[in-house]
C-alpha atoms as a PDB file:
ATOM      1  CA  UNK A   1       0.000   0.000   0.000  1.00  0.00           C
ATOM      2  CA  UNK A   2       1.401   2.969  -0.691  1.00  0.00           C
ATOM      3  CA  UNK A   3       0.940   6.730   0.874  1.00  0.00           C
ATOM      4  CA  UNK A   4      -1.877   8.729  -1.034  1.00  0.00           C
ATOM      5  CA  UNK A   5       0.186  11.108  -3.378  1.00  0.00           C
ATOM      6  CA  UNK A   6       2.961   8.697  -3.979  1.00  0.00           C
ATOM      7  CA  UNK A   7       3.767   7.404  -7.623  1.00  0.00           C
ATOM      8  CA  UNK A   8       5.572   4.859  -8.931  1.00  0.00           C
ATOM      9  CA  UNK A   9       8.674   6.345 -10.949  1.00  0.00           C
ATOM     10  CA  UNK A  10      11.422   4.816 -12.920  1.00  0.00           C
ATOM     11  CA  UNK A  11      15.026   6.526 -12.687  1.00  0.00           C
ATOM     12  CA  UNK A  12      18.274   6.726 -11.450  1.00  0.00           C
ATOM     13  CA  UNK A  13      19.266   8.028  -8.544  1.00  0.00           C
ATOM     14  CA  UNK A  14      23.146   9.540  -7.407  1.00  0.00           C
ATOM     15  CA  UNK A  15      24.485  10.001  -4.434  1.00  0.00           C
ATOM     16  CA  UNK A  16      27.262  12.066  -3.203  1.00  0.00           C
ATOM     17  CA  UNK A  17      29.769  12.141   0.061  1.00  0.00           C
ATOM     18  CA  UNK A  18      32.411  14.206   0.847  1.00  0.00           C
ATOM     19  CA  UNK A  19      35.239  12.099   2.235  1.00  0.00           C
ATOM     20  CA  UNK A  20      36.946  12.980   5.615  1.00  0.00           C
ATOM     21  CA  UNK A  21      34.246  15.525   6.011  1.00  0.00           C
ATOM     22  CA  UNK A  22      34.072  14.979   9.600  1.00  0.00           C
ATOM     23  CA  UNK A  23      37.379  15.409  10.698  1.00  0.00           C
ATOM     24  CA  UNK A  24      37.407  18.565   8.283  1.00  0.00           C
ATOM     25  CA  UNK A  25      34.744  20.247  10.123  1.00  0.00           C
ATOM     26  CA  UNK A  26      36.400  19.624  13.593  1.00  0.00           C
ATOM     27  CA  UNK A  27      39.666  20.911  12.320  1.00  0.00           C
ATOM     28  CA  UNK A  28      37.960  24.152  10.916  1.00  0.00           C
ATOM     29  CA  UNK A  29      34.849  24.619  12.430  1.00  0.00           C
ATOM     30  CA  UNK A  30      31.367  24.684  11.342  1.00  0.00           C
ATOM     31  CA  UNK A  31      31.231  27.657   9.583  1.00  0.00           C
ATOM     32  CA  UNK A  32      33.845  26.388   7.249  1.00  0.00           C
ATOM     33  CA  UNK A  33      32.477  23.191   7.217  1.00  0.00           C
ATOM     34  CA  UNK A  34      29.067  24.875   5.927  1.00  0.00           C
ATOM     35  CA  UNK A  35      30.883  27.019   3.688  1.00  0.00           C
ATOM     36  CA  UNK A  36      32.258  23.648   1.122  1.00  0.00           C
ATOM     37  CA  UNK A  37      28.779  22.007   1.842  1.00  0.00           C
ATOM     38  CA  UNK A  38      27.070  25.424   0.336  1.00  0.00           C
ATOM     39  CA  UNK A  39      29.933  24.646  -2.605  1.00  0.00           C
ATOM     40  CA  UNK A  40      29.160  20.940  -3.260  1.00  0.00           C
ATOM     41  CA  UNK A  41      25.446  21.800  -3.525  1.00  0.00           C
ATOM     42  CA  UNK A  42      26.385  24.667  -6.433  1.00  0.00           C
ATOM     43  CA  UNK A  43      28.439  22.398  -7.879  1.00  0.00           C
ATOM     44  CA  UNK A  44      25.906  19.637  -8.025  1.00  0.00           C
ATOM     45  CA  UNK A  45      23.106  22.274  -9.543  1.00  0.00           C
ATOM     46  CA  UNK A  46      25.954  23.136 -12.156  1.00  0.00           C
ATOM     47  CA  UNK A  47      26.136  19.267 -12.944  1.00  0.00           C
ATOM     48  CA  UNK A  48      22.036  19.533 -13.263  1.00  0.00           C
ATOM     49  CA  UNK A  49      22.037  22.734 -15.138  1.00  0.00           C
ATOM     50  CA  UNK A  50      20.335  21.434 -18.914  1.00  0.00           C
ATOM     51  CA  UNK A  51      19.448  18.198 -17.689  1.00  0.00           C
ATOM     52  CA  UNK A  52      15.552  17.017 -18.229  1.00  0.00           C
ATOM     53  CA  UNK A  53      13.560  15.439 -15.075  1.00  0.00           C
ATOM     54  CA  UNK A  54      16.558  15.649 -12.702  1.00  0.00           C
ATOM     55  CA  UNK A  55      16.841  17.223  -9.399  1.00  0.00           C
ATOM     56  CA  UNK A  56      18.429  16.993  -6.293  1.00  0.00           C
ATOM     57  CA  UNK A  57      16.185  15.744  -3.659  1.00  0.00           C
ATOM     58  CA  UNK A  58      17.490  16.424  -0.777  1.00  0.00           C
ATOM     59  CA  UNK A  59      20.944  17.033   1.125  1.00  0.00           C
ATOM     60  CA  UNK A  60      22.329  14.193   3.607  1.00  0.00           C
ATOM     61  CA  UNK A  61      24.684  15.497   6.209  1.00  0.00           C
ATOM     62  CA  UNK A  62      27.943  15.985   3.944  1.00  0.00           C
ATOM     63  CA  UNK A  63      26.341  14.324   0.927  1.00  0.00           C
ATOM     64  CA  UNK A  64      23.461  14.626  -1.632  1.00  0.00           C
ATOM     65  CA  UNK A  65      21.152  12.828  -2.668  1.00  0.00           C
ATOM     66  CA  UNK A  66      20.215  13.858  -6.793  1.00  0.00           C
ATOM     67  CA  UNK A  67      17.380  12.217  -8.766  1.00  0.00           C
ATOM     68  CA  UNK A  68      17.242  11.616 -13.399  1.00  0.00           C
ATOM     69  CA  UNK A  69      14.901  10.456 -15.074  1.00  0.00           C
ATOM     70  CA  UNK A  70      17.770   8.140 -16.925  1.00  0.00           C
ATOM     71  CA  UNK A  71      20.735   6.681 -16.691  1.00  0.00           C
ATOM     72  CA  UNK A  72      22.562   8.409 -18.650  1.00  0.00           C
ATOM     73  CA  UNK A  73      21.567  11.815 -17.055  1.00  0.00           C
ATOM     74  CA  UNK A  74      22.500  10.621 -13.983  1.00  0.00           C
ATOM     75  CA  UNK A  75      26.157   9.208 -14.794  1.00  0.00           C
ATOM     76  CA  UNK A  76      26.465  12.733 -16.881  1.00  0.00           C
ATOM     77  CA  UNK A  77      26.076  14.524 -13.808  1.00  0.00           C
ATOM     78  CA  UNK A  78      28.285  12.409 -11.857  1.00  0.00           C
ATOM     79  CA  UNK A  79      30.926  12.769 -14.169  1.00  0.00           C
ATOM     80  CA  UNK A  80      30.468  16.388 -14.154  1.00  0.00           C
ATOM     81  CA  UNK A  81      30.187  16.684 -10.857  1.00  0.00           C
ATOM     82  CA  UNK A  82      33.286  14.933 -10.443  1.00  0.00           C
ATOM     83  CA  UNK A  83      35.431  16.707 -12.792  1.00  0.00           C
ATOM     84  CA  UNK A  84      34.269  19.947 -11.027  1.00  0.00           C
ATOM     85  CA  UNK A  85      34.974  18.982  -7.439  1.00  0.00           C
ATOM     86  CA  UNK A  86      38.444  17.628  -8.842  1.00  0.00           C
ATOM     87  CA  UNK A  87      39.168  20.903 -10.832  1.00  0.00           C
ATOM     88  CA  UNK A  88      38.493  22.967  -7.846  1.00  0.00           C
ATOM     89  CA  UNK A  89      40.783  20.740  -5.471  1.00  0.00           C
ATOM     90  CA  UNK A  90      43.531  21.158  -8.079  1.00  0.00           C
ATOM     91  CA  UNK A  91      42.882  24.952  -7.465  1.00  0.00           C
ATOM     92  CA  UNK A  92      42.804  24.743  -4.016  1.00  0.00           C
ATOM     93  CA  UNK A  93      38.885  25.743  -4.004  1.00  0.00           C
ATOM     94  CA  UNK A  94      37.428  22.523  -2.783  1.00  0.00           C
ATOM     95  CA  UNK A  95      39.461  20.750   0.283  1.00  0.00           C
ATOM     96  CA  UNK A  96      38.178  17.918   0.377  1.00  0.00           C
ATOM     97  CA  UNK A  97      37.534  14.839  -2.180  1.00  0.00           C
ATOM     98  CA  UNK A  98      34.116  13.408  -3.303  1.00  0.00           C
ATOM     99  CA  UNK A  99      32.719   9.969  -3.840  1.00  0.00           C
ATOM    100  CA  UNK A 100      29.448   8.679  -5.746  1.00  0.00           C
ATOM    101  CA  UNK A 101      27.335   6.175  -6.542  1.00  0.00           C
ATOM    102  CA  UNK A 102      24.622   5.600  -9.069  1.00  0.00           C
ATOM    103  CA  UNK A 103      21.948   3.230  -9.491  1.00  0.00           C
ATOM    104  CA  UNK A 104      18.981   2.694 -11.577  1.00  0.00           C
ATOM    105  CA  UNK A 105      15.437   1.000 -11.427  1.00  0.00           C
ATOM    106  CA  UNK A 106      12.159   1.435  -9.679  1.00  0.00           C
ATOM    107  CA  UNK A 107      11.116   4.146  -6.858  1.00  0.00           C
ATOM    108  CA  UNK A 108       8.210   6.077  -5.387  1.00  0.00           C
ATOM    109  CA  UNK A 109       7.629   9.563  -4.562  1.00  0.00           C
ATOM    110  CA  UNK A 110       6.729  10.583  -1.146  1.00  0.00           C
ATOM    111  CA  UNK A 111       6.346  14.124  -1.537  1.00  0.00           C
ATOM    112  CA  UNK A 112       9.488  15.635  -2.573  1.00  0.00           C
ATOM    113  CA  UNK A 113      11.229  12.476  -1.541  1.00  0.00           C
ATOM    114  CA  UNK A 114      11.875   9.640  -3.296  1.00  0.00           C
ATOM    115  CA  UNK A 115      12.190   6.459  -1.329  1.00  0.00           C
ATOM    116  CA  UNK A 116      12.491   2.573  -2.172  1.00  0.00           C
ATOM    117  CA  UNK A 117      14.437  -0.173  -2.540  1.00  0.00           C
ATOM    118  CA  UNK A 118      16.439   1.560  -5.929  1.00  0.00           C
ATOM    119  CA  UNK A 119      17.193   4.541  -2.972  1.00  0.00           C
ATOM    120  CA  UNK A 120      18.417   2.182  -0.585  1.00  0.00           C
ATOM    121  CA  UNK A 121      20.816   0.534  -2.863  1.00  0.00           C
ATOM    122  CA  UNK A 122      22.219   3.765  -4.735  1.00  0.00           C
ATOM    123  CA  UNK A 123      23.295   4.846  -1.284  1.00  0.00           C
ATOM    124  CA  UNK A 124      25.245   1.538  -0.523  1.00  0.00           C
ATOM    125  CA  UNK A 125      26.824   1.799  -3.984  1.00  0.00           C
ATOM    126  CA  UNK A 126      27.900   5.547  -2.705  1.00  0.00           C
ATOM    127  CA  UNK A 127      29.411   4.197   0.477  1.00  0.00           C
ATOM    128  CA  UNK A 128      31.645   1.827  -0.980  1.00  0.00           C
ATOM    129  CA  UNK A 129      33.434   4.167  -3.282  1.00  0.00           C
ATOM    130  CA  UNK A 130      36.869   5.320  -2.505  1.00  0.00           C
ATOM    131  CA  UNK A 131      38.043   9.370  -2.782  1.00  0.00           C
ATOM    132  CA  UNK A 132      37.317  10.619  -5.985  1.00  0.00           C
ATOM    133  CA  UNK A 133      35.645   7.841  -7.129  1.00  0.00           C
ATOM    134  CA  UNK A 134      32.225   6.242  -9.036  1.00  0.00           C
ATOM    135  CA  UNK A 135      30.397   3.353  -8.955  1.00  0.00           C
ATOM    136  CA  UNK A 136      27.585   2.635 -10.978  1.00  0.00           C
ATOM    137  CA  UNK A 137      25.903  -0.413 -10.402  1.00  0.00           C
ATOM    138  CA  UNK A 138      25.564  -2.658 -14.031  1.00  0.00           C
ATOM    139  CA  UNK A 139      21.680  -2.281 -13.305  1.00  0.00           C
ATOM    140  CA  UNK A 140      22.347   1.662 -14.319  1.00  0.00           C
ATOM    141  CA  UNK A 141      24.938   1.219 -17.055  1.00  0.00           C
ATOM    142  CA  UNK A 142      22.771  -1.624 -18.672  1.00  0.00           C
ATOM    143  CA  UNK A 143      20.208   1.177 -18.537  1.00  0.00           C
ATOM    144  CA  UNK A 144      21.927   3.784 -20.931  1.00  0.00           C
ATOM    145  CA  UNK A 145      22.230   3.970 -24.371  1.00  0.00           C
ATOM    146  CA  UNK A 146      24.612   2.385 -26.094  1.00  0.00           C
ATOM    147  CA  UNK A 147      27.165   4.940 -27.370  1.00  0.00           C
ATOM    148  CA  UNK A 148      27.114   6.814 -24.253  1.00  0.00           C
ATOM    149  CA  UNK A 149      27.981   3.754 -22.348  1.00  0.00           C
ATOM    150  CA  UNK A 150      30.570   2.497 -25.097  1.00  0.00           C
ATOM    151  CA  UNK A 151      32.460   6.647 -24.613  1.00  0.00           C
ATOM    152  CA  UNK A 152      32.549   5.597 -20.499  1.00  0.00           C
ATOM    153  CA  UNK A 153      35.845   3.961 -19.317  1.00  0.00           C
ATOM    154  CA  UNK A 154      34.444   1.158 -16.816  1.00  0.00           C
ATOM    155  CA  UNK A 155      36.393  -1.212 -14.863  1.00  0.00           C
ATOM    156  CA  UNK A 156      34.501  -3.797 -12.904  1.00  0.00           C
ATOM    157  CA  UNK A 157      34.166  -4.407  -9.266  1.00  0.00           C
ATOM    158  CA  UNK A 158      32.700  -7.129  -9.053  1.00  0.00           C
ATOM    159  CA  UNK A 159      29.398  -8.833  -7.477  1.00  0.00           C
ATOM    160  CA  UNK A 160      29.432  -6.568  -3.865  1.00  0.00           C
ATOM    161  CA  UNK A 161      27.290  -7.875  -0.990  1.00  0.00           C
ATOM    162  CA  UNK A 162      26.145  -4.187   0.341  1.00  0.00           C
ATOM    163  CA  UNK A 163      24.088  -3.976   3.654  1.00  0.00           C
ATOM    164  CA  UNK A 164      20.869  -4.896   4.040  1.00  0.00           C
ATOM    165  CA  UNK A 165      20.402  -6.615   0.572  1.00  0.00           C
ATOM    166  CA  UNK A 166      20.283  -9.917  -0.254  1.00  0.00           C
ATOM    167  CA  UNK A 167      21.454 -10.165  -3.973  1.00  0.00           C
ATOM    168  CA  UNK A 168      24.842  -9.219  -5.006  1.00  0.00           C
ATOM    169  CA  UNK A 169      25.158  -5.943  -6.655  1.00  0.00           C
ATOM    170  CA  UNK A 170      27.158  -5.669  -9.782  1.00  0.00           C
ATOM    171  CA  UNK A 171      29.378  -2.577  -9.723  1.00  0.00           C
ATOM    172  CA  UNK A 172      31.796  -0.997 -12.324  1.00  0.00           C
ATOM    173  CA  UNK A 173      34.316   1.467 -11.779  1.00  0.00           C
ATOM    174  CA  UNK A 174      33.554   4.424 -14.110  1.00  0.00           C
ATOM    175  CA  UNK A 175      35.010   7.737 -15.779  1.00  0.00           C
ATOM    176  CA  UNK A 176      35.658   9.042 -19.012  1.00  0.00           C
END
């Protein structure tokens, strides 16, 4: 049964973390701390900026939680995302390095929310990347279209047993 307003959806959704956030914020103090959350969320609307039926949902603590209405939106925006947090470390205007994860398939909306078993995974997937790195499960890449999946560089991780799930997921290291 679900909630009245909810809907069944079909997308992919991306989540971001900021690694060594913690320790970053006690070294400099919240207001700093706020300061390069305020600059991941730009960043992340900058990796949204043109792209149909995507949004970010909601912010988690030092992360973010972004929704597309495909695949290959989502891993877009990763990738962009990516490239910009990595640009601005280079620079010395982001101190701190990002992880993702992306996965695709079924959902609901709760509002502005979007919650399910697709959700629950996607953040797992995030959560077992390393700095400056994405995962996308194969459930997502097997999702996009062709020749944007044959441009990606993936290397595979493997089946992953991730918290809470039963099934393996599939996972593949990607960038460009």
């Amino acid at each position: 049964m679900t909630t009245p307003g909810s809907e069944a959806c079909t997308g992919s959704v991306l989540f971001t973390d900021l690694v060594g956030f913690t320790e970053f914020n006690d070294a400099v103090g919240d207001a700093q701390a706020v300061e390069v959350l305020d600059r991941q969320t730009l960043l992340a609307a900058e990796a949204l900026n043109g792209q149909d039926d995507a949004r970010l949902v909601k912010e988690l603590g030092d992360g973010l939680m972004l929704w597309f209405g495909t695949a290959n939106a989502a891993v877009d925006a990763a990738l962009h995302l990516m490239g910009s947090v990595e640009s601005a470390r280079q620079r010395g205007a982001f101190p701190l390095a990002i992880r993702m994860g992306v996965h695709h398939g079924e959902a609901l909306t709760r509002g502005d929310d979007v919650v399910g078993a697709t959700i629950n995974i996607g953040a797992r997937v995030a959560d077992l990347a390393g700095p400056g790195e994405l995962l996308v499960s194969d459930v997502a890449l097997n999702a996009m279209e062709t020749e944007d999946r044959d441009v990606l560089h993936c290397a595979s991780v493997g089946p992953v047993r991730v918290k809470g799930v039963r099934e393996p997921v599939w996972l593949q290291r990607v960038s460009r």
